[in-house]
N, C-alpha and C. Protein backbone atom coordinates (compact mmCIF):
# COMPACT_ATOMS: atom_id res chain seq x y z
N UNK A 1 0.84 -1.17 0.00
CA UNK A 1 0.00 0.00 0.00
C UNK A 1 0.89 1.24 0.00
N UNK A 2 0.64 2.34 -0.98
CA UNK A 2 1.34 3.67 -1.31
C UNK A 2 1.14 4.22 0.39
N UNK A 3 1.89 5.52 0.37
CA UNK A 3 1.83 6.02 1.59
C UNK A 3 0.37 7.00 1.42
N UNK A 4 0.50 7.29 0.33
CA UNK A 4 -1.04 8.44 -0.24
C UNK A 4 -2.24 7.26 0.05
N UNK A 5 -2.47 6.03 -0.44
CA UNK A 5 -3.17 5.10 0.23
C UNK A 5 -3.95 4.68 1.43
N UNK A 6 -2.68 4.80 2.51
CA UNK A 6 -2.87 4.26 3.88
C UNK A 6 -3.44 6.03 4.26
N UNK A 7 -3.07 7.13 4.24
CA UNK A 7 -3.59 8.48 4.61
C UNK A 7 -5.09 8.21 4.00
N UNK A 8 -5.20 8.21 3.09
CA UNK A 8 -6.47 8.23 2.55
C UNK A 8 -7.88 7.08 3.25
N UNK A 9 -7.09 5.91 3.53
CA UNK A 9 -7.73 4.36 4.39
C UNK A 9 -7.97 5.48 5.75
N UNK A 10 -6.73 5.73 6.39
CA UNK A 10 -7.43 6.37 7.47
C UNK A 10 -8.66 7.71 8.05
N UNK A 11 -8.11 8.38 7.10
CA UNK A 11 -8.90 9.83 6.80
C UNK A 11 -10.30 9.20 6.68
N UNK A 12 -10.83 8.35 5.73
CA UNK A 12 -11.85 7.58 5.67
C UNK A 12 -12.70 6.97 6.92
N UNK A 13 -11.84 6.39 7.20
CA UNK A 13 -12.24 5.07 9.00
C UNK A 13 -12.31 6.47 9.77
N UNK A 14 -11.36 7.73 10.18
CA UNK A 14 -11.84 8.58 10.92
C UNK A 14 -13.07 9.50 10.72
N UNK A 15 -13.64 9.53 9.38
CA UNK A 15 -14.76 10.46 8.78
C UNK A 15 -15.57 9.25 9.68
N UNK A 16 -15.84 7.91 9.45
CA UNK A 16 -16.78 7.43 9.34
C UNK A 16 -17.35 7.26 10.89
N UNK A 17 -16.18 7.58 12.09
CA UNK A 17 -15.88 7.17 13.46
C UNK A 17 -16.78 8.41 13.91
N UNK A 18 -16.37 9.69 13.72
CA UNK A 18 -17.02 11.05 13.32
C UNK A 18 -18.59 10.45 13.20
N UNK A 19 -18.84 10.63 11.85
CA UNK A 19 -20.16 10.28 11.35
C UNK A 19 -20.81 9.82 12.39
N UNK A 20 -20.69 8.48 12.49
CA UNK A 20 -21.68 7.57 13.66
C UNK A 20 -21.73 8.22 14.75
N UNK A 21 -20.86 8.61 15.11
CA UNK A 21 -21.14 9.24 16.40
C UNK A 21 -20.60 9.06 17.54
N UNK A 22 -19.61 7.43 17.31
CA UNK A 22 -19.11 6.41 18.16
C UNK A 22 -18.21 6.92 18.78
N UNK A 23 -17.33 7.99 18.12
CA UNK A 23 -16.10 8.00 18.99
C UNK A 23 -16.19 9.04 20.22
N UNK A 24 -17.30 9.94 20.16
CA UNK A 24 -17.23 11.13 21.10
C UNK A 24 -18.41 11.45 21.35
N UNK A 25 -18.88 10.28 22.39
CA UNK A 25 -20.36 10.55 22.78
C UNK A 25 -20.76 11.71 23.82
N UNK A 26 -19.58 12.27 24.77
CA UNK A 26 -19.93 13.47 25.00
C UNK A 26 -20.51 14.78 24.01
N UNK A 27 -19.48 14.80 23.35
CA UNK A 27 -19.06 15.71 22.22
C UNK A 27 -20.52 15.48 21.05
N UNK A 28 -20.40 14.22 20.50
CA UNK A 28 -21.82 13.86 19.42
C UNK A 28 -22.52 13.48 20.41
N UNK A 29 -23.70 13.98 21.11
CA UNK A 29 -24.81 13.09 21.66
C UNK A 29 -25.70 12.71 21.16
N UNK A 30 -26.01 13.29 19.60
CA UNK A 30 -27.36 12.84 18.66
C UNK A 30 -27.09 11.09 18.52
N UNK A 31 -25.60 10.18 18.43
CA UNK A 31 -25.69 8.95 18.86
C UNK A 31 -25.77 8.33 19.56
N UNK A 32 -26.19 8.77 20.79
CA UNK A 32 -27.37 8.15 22.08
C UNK A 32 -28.36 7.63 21.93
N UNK A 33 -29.08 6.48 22.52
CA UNK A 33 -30.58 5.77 22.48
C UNK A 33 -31.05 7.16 23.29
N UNK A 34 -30.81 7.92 24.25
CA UNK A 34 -31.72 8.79 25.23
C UNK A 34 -31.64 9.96 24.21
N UNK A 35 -33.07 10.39 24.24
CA UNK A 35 -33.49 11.87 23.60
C UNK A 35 -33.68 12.85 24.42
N UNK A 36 -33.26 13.94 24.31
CA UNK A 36 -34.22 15.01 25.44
C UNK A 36 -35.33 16.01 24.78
N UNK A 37 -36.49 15.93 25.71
CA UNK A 37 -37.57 16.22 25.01
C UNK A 37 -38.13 17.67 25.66
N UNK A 38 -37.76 18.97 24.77
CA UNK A 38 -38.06 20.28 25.21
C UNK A 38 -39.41 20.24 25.18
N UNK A 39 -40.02 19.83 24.21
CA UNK A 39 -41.43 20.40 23.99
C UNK A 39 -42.44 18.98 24.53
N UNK A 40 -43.86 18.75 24.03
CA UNK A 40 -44.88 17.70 24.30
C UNK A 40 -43.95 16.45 23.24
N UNK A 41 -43.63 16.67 22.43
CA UNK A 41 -43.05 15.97 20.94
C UNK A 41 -41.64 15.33 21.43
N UNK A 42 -40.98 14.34 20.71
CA UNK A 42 -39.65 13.94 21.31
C UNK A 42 -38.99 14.72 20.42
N UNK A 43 -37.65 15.09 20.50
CA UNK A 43 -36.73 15.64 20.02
C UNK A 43 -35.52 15.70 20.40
N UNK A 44 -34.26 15.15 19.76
CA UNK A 44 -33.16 14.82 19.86
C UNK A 44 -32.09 15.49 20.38
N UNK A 45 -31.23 15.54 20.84
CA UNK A 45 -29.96 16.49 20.99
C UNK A 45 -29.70 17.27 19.83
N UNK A 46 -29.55 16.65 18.63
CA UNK A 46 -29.19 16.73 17.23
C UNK A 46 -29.93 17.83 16.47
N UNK A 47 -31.20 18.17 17.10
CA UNK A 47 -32.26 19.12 16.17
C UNK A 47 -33.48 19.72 17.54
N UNK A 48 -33.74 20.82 16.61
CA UNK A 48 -34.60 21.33 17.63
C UNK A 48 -34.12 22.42 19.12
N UNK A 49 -32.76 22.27 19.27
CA UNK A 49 -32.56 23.17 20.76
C UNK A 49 -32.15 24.20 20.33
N UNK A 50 -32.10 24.81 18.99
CA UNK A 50 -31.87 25.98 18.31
C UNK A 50 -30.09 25.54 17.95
N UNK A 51 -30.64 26.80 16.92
CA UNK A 51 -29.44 26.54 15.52
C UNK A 51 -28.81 27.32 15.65
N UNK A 52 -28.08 27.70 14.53
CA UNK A 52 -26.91 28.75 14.50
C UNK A 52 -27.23 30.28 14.72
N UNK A 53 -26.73 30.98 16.38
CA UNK A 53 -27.68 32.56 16.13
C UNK A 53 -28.86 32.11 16.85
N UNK A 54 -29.36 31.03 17.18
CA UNK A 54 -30.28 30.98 18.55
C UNK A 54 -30.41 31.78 19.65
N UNK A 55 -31.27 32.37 19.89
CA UNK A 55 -31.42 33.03 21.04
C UNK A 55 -31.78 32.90 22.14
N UNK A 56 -30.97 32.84 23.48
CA UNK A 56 -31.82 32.80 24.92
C UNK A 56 -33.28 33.56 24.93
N UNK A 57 -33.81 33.41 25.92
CA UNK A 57 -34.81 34.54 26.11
C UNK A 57 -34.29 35.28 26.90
N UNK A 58 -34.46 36.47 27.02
CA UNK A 58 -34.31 37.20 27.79
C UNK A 58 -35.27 37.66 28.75
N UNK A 59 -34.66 38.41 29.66
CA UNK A 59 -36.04 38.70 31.15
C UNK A 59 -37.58 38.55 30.41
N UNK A 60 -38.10 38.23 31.24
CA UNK A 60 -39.49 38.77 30.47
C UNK A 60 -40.29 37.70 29.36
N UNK A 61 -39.22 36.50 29.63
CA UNK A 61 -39.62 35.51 28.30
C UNK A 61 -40.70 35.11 28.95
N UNK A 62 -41.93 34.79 27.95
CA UNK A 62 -42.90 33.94 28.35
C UNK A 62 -43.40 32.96 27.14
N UNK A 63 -44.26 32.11 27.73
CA UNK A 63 -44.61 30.80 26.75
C UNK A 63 -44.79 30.01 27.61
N UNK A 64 -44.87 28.78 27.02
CA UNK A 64 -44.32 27.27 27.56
C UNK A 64 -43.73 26.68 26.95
N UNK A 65 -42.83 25.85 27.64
CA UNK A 65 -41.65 24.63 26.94
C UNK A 65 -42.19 23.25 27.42
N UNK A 66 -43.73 23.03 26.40
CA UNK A 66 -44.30 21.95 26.66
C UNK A 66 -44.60 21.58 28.10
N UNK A 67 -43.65 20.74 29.02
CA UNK A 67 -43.74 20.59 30.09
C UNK A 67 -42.61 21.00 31.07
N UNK A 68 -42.50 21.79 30.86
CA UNK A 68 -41.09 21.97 31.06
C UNK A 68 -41.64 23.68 32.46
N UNK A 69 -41.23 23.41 33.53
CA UNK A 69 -41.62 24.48 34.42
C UNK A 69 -40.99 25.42 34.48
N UNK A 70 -41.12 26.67 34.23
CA UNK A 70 -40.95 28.21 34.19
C UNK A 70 -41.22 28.32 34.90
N UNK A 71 -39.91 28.15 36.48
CA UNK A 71 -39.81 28.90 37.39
C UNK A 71 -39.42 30.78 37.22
N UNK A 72 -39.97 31.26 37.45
CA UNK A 72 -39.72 32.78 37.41
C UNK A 72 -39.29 32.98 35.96
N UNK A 73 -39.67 32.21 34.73
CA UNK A 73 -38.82 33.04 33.79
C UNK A 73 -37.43 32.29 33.57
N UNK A 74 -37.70 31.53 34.23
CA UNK A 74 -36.03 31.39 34.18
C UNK A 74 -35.49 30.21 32.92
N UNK A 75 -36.64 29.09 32.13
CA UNK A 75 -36.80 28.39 30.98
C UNK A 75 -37.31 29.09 29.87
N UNK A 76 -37.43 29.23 28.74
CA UNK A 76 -37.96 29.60 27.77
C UNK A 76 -38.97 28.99 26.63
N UNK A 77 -39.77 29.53 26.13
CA UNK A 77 -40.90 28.55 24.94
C UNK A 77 -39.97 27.65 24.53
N UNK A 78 -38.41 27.49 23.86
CA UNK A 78 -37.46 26.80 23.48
C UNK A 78 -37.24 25.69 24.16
N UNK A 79 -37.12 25.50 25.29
CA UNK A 79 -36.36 24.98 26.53
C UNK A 79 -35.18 25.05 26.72
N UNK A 80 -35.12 26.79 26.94
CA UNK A 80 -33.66 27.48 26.70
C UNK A 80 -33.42 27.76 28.31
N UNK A 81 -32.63 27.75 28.78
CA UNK A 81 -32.17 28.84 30.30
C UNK A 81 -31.68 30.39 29.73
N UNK A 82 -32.19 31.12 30.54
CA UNK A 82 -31.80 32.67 30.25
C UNK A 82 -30.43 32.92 30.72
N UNK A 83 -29.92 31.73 31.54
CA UNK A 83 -28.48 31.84 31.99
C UNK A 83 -27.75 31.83 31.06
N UNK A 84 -26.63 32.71 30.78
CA UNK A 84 -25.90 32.44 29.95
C UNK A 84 -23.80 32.87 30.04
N UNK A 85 -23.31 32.11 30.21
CA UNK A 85 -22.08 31.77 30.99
C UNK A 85 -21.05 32.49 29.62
N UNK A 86 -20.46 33.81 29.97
CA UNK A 86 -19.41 33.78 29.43
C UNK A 86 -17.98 33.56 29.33
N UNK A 87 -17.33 33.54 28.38
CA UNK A 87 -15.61 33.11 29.37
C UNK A 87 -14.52 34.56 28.57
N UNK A 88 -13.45 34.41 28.90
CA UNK A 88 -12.29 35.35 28.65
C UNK A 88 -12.01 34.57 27.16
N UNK A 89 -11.34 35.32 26.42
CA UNK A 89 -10.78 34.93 25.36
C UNK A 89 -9.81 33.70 25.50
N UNK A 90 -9.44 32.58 24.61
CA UNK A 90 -9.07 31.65 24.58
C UNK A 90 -8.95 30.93 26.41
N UNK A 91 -9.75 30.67 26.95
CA UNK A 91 -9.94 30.31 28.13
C UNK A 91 -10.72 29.52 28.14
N UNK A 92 -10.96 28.62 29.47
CA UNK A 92 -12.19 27.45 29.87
C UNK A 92 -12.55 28.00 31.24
N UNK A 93 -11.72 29.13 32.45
CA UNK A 93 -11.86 29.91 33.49
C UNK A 93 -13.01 30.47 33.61
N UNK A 94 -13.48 29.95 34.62
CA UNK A 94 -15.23 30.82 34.81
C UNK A 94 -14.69 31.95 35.95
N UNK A 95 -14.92 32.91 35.44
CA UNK A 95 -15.03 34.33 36.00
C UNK A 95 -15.62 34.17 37.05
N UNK A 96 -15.44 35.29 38.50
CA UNK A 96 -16.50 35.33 39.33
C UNK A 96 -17.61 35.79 38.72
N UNK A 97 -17.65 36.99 38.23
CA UNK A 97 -18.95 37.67 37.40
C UNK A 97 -20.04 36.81 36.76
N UNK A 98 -19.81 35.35 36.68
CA UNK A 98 -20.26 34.50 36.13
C UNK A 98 -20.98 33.16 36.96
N UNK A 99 -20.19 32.96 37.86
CA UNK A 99 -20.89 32.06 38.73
C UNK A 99 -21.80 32.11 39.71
N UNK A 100 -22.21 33.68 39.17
CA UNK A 100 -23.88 33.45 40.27
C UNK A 100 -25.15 33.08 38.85
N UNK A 101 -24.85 33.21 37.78
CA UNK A 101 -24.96 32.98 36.71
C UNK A 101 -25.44 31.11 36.83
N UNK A 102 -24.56 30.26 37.33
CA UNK A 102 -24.33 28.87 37.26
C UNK A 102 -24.70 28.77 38.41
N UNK A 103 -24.68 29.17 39.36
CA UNK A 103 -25.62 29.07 40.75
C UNK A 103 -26.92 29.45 40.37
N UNK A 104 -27.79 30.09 39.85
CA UNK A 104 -28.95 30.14 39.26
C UNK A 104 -29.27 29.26 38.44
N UNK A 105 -28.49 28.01 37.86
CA UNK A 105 -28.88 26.98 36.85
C UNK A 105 -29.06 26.27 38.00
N UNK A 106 -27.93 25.85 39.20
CA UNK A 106 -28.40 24.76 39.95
C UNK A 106 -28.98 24.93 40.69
N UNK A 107 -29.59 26.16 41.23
CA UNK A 107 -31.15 25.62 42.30
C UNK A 107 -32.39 25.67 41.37
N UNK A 108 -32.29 26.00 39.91
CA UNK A 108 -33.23 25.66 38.83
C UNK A 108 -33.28 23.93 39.00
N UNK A 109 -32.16 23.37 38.88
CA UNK A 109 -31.69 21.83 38.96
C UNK A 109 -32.26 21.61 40.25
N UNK A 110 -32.20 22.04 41.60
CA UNK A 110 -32.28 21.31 42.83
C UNK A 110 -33.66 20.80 42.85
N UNK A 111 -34.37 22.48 42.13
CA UNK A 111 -35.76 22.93 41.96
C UNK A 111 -36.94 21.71 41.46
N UNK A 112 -36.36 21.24 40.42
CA UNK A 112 -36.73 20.67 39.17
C UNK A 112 -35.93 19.41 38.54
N UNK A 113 -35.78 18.51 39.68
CA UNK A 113 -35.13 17.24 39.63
C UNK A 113 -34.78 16.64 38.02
N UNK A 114 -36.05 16.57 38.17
CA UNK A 114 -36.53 15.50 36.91
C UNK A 114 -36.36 15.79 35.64
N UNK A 115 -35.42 17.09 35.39
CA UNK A 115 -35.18 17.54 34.34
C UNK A 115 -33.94 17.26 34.06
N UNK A 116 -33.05 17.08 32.63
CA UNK A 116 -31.98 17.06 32.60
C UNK A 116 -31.81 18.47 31.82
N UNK A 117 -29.95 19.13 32.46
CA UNK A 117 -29.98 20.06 31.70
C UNK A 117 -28.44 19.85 30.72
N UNK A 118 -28.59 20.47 29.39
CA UNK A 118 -27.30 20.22 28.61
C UNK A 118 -26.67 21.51 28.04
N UNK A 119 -25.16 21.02 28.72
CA UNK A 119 -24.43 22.38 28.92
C UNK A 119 -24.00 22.76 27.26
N UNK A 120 -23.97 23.81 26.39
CA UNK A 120 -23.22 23.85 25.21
C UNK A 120 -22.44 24.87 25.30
N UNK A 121 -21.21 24.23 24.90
CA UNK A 121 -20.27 24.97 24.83
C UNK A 121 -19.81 25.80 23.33
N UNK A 122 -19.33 27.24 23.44
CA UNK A 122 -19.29 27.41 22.18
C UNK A 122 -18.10 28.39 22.30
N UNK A 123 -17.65 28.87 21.02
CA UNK A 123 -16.30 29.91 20.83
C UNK A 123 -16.66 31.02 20.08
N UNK A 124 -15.36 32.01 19.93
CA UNK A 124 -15.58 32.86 18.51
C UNK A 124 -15.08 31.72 17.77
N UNK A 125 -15.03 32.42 16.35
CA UNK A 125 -14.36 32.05 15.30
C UNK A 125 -12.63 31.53 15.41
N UNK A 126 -12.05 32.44 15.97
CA UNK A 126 -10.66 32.66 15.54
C UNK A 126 -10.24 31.00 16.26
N UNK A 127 -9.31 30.44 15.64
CA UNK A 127 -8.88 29.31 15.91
C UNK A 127 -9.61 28.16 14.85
N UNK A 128 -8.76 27.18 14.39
CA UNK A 128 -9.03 26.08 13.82
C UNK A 128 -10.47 25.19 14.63
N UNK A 129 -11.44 24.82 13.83
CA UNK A 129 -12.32 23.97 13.86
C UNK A 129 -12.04 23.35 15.11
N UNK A 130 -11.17 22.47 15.25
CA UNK A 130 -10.86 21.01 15.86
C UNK A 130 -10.45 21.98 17.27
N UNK A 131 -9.38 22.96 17.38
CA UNK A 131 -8.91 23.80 18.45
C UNK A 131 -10.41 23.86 19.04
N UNK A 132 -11.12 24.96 18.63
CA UNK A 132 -12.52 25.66 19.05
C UNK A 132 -13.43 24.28 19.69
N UNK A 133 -13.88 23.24 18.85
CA UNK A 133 -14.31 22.37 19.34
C UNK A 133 -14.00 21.79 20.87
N UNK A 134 -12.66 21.31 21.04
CA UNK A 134 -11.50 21.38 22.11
C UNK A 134 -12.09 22.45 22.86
N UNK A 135 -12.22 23.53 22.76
CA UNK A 135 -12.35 24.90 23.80
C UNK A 135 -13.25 24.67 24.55
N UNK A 136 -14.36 24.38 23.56
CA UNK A 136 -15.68 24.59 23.20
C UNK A 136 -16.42 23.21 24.48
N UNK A 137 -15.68 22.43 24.19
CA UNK A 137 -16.08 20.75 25.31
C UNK A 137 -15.15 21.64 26.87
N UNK A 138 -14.09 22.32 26.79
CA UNK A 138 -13.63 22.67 27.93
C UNK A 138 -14.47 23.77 29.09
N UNK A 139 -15.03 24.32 28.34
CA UNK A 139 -15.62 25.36 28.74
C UNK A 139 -16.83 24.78 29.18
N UNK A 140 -17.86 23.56 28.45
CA UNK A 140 -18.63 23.39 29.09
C UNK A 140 -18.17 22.16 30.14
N UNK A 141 -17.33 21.65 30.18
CA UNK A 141 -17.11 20.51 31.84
C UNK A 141 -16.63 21.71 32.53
N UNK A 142 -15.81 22.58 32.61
CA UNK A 142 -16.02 23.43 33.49
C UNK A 142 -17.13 24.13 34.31
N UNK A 143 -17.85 23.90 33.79
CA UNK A 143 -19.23 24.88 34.22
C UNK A 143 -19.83 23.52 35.01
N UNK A 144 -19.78 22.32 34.27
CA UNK A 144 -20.27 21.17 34.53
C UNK A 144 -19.59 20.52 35.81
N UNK A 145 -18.73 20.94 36.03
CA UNK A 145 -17.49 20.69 37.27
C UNK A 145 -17.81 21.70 38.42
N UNK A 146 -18.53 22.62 38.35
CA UNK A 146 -18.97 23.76 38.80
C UNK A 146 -20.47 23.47 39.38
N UNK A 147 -21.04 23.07 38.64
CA UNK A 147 -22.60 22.70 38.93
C UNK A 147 -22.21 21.54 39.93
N UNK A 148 -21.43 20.61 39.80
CA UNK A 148 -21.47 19.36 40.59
C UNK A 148 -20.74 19.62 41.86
N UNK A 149 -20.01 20.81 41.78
CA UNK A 149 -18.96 20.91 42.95
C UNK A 149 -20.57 22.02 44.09
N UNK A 150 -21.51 21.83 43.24
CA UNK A 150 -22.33 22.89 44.05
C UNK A 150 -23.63 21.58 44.61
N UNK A 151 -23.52 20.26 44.18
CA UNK A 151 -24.55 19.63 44.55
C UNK A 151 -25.40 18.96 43.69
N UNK A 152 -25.09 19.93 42.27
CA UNK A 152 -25.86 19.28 41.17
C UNK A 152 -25.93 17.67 41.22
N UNK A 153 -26.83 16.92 40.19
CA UNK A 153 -26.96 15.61 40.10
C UNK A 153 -26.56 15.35 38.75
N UNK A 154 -25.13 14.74 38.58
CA UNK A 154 -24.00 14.86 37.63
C UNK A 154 -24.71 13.81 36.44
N UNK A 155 -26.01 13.01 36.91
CA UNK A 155 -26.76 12.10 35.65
C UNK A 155 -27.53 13.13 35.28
N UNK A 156 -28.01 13.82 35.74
CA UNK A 156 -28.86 15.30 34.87
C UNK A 156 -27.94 16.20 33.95
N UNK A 157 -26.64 16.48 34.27
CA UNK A 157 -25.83 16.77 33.22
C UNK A 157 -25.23 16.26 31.77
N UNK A 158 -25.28 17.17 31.24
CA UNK A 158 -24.68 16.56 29.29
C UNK A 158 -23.96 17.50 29.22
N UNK A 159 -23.14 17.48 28.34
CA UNK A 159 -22.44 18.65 27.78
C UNK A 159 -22.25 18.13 26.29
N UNK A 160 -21.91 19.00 25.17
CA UNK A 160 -21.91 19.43 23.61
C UNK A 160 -21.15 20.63 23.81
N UNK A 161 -19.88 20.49 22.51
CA UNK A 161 -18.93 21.34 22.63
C UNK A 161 -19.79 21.80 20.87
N UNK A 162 -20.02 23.16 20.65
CA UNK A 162 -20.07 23.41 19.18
C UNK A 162 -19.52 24.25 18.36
N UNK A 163 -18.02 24.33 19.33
CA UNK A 163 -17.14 24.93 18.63
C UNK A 163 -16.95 26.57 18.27
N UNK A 164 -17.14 26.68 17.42
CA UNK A 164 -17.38 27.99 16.46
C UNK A 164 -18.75 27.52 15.86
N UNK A 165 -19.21 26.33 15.63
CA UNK A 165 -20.33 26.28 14.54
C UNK A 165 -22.26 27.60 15.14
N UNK A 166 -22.13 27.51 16.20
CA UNK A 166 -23.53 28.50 16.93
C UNK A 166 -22.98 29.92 16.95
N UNK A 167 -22.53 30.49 16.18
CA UNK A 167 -22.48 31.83 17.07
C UNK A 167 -23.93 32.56 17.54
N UNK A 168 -23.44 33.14 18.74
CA UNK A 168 -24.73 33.91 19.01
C UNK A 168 -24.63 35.27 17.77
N UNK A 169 -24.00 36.18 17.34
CA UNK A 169 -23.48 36.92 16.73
C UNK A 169 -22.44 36.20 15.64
N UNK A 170 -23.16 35.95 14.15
CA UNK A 170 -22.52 35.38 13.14
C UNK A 170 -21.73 36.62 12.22
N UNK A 171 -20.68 36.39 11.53
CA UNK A 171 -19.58 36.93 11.40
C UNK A 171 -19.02 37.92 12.08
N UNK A 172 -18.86 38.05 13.24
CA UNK A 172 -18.15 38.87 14.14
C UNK A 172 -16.95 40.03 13.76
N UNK A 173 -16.92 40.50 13.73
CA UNK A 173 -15.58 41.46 13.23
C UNK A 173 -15.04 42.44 15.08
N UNK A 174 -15.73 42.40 15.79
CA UNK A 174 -15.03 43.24 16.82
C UNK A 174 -14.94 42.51 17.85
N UNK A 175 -14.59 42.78 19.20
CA UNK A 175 -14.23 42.68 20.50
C UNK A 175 -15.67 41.87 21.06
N UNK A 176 -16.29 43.12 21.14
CA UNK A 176 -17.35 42.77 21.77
C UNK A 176 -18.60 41.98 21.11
N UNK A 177 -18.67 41.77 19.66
CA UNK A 177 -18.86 40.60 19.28
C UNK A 177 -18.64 39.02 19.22
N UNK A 178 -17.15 39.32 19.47
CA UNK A 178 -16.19 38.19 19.99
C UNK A 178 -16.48 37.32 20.98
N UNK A 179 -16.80 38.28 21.94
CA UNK A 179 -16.98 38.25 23.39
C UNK A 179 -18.82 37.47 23.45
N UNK A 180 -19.27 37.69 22.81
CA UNK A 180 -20.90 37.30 22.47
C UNK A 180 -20.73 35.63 22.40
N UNK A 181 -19.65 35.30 21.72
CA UNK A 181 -19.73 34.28 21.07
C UNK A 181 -18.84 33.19 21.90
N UNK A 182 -18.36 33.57 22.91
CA UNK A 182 -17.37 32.67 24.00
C UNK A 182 -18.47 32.73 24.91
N UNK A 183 -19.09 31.31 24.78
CA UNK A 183 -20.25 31.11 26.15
C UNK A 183 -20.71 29.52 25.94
N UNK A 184 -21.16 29.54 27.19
CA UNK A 184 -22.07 28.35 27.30
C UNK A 184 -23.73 28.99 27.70
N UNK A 185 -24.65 27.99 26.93
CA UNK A 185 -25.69 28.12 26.88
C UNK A 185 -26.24 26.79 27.98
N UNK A 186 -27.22 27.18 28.22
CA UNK A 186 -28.15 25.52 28.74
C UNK A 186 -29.17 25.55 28.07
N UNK A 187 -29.06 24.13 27.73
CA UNK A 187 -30.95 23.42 26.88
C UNK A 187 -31.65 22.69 28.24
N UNK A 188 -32.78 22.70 28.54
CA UNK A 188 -33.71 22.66 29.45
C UNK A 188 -34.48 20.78 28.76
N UNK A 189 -34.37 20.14 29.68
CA UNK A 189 -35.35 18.50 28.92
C UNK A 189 -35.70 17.64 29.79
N UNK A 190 -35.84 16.63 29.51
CA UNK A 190 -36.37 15.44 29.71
C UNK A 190 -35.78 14.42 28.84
N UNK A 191 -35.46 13.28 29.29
CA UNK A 191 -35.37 11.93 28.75
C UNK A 191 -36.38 10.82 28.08
C-alpha cells in the first residue's frame, strides 16, 4: 500500500468514526438511544434546541416549553435557560462575574429534579475547527465541574462542545462581538 493510500484508508475510517457518532459521545450526543424532550413531541440532541444565532430569552420571556416548568422566567418557549455563561478569550476559566450565573442553573436543577440540563459549549471564530471544538467541550465541563462541585446531580448533566459552529453573533468582526460568542448556553429536557 502507497503512503497516499494508507492516509487516505485512514482519513476515511476517521470520517466514518465522526459520522456515527461512536467516537465522542460526550461531544456527538445525537448517537445516544436517550433523547431530550423540550417540547410535548420527542426531540433529539441533534435538532430542535436551536441553531446557529439561537437566542436565549431574555427577562421577560414567556410561553411554555411543553412541560417543562418556568420557574420565574427562568426556561424559555425553546427549553432554553436565560443563563448564559461567558468566558475570557481563549480560556475554559469561569469568572467570578459568572458564577452566580451557574448558581442560578443549579437551584433551577435542585428545583426541578426530573429535568436534565445540557451544557453547550461554544467559541468565537478565531482558531481552527478542531482547536474551538477542544475549547468549546472545555468550557462546558467546566461549568459542569462547577454545577457538581455545588450539589448538582452529575446524571442530569450533558455537555456538547459546538465549537465555532452556533455563534450567538454570526460573522463577528469586533471585540465585543467576539466576546458574544465565548459562552455556554443551557438546553432545558427530559429523557
Amino acid at each position: 500500500m502507497t503512503k497516499l493510500t494508507r492516509i487516505l484508508v485512514v482519513a476515511a475510517l476517521a470520517a466514518g468514526v465522526v459520522l456515527s457518532g461512536t467516537g465522542c459521545k460526550k461531544m456527538w450526543p445525537w448517537g445516544k438511544k436517550d433523547t431530550l424532550n423540550t417540547t410535548n413531541s420527542s426531540t433529539d440532541l441533534g435538532g430542535g434546541l436551536g441553531g446557529p444565532g439561537s437566542e436565549v430569552g431574555g427577562p421577560g420571556s414567556e410561553g411554555t416549553a411543553g412541560n417543562l416548568n418556568q420557574r420565574q422566567g427562568q426556561v424559555n418557549e425553546k427549553g432554553r435557560m436565560e443563563s448564559v455563561v461567558y468566558f475570557a478569550f481563549d480560556s475554559s476559566a469561569i469568572g467570578d462575574s459568572e458564577k452566580p450565573k451557574i448558581e442560578t442553573v443549579n437551584q433551577y436543577m435542585k428545583d426541578n429534579p426530573e429535568y436534565v440540563v445540557v451544557i453547550e459549549g461554544n467559541c468565537d471564530e478565531r482558531g481552527t475547527a478542531e482547536y474551538n471544538r477542544g475549547l468549546g467541550e472545555r468550557r462546558a465541563l467546566a461549568v459542569r465541574e462547577y454545577l457538581v462541585s455545588l450539589g448538582a446531580n452529575d446524571k442530569n448533566l450533558e455537555t456538547i462542545s459546538y465549537g465555532s459552529e452556533k455563534p450567538a453573533v454570526p460573522n463577528a468582526t469586533t471585540e465585543e462581538q467576539y466576546a458574544q460568542n465565548r459562552r455556554c448556553e443551557f438546553a432545558v429536557g427530559t429523557r
